[in-house]
Protein backbone atom coordinates (compact mmCIF):
# COMPACT_ATOMS: atom_id res chain seq x y z
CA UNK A 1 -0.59 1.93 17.93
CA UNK A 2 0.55 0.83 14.71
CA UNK A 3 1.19 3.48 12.52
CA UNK A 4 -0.37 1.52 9.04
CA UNK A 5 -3.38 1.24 11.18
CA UNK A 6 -3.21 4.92 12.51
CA UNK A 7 -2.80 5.39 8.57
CA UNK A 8 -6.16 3.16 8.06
CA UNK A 9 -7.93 4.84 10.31
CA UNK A 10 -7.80 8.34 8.95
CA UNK A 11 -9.10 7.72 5.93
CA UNK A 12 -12.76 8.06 4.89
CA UNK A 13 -15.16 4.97 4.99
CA UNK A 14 -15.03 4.60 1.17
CA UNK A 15 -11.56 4.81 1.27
CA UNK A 16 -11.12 2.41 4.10
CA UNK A 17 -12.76 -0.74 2.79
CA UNK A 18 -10.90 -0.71 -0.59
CA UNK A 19 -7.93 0.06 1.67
CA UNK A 20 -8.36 -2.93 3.79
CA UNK A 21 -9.29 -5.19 0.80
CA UNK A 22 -6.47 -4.60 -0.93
CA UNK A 23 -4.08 -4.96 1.74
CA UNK A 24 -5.71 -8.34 2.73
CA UNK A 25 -5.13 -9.18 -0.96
CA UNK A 26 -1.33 -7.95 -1.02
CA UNK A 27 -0.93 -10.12 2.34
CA UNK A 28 -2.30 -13.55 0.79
CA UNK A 29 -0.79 -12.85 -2.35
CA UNK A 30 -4.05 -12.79 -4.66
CA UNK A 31 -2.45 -9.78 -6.66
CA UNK A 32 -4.52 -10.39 -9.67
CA UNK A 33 -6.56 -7.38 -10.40
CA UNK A 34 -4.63 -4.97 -8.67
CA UNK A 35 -3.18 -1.82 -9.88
CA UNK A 36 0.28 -2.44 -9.26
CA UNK A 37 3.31 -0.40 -9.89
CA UNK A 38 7.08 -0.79 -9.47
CA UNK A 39 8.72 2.33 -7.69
CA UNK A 40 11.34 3.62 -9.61
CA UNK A 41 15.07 3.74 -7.90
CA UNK A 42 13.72 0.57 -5.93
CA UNK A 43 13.98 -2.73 -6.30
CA UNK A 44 11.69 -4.55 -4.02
CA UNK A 45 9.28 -1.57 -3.54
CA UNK A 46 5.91 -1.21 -4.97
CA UNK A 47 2.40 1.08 -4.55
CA UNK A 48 -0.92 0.28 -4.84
CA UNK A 49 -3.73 2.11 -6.03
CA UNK A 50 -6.48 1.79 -4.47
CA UNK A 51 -9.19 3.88 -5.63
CA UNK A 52 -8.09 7.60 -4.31
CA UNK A 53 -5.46 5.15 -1.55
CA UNK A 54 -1.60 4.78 -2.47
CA UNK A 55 -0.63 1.60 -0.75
CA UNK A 56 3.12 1.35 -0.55
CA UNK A 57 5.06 -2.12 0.53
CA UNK A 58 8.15 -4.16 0.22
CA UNK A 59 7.97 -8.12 -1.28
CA UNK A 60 11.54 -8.83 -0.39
CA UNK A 61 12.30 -12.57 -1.73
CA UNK A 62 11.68 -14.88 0.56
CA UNK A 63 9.74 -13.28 3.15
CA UNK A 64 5.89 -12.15 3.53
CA UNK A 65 4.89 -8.32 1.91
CA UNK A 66 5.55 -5.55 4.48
CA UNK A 67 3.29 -2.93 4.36
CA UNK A 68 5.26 0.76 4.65
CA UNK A 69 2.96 3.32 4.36
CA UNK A 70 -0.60 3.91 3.50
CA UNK A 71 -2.23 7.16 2.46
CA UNK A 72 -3.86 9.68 0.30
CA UNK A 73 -2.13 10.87 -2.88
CA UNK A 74 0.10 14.08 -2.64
CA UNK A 75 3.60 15.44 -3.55
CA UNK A 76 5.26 14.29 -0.74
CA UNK A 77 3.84 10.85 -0.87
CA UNK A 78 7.14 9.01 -3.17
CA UNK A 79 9.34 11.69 -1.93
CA UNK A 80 11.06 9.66 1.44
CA UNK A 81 10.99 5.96 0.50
């Protein structure tokens, strides 16, 4: 199984639909209204927040958003990308 969809799955209901949402809207590119935030040390790498969701992808030029890791928010969450 995918693990972004493992990811998905653990989270609460709440959680889940804004989760979903917001990936569908990172996917078609309707980023308007998002809360959207450049890592730092990155350069193609950006999170999402998404209520109490982090939402962490890649928009390399040229090529569609890849979605990297999905999750609640904790100390460790920044720490490996």
């Amino acid at each position: 199984m995918d693990t972004i969809k493992k990811s998905i799955r653990k989270l609460q209901r709440a959680d889940r639909v804004k989760a979903d949402d917001a990936i569908e809207r990172i996917r078609s590119g309707n980023l308007v209204g998002l809360n959207i935030l450049k890592i730092a040390g990155s350069k193609f790498t950006f999170r999402v927040r998404a209520g109490n969701v982090r939402i962490i992808y890649v928009l390399n030029p040229n090529e569609d958003p890849q979605i990297i890791w999905v999750g609640y928010r904790s100390e460790k969450t920044y720490r490996d990308i």
